[in-house]
Protein backbone atom coordinates (compact mmCIF):
# COMPACT_ATOMS: atom_id res chain seq x y z
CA UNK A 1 -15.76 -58.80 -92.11
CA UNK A 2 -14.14 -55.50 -92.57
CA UNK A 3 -15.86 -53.16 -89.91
CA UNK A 4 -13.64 -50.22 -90.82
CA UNK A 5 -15.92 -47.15 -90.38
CA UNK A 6 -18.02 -48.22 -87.91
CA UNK A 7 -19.79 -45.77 -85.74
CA UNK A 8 -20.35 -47.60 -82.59
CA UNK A 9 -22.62 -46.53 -79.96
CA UNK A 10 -24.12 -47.81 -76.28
CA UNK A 11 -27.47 -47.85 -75.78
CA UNK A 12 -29.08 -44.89 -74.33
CA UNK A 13 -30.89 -47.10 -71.84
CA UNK A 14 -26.89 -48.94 -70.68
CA UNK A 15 -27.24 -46.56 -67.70
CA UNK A 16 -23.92 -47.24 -65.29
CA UNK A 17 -23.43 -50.91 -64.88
CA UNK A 18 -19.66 -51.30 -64.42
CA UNK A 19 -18.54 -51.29 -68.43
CA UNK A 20 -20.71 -54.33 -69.03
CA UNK A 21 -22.79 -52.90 -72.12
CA UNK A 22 -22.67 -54.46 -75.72
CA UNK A 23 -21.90 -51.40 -78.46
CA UNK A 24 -23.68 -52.08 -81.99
CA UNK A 25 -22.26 -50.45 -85.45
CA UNK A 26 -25.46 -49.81 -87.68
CA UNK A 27 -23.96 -47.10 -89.99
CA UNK A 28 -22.48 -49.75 -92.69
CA UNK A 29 -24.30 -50.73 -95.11
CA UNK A 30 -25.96 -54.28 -95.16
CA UNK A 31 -24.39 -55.17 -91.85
CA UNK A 32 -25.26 -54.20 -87.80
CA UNK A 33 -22.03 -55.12 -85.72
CA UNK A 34 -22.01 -56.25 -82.32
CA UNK A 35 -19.36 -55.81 -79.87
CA UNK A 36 -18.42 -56.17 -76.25
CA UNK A 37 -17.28 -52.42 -75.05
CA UNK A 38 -15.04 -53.32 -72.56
CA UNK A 39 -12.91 -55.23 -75.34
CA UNK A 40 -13.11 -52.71 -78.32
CA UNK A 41 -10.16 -54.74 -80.11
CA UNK A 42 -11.81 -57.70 -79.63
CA UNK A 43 -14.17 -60.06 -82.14
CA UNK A 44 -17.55 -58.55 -83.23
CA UNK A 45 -20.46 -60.59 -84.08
CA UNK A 46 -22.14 -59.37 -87.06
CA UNK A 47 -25.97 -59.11 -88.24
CA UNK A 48 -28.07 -58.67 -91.08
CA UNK A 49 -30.48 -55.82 -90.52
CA UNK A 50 -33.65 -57.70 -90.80
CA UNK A 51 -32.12 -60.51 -88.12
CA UNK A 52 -30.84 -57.24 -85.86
CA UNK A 53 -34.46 -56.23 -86.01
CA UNK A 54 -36.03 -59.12 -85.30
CA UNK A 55 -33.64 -59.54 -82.31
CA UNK A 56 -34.21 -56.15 -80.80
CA UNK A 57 -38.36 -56.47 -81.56
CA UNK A 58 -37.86 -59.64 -79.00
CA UNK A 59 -36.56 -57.95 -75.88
CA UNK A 60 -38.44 -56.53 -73.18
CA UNK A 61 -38.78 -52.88 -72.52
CA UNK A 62 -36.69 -52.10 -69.66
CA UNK A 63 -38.19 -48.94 -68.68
């Protein structure tokens, strides 16, 4: 998958945990990438939207 173009982003809620955050890409169209920020060159997993949603609808609020 060609993620050229990809805006990616931390969550606002990452606060400072030593690098270990996961970026996600949800500017393309059809797709929400998924990446590990301390290895920007390495593999991203990628998402439909309606799967990304359903993922982040599972989580619990950390606040």
């Amino acid at each position: 998958m060609d993620l050229t173009g990809a805006r990616w982003r931390k969550s606002s809620k990452s606060g400072n945990n030593g690098g270990a955050c996961v970026e996600v890409a949800d500017n393309l169209p059809g797709v929400v990438g998924v990446r590990d920020s301390k290895d920007p060159q390495g593999p991203a997993l990628v998402f439909g939207p309606a799967a990304w949603r359903t993922f982040v609808t599972q989580l619990p609020d950390r606040t």
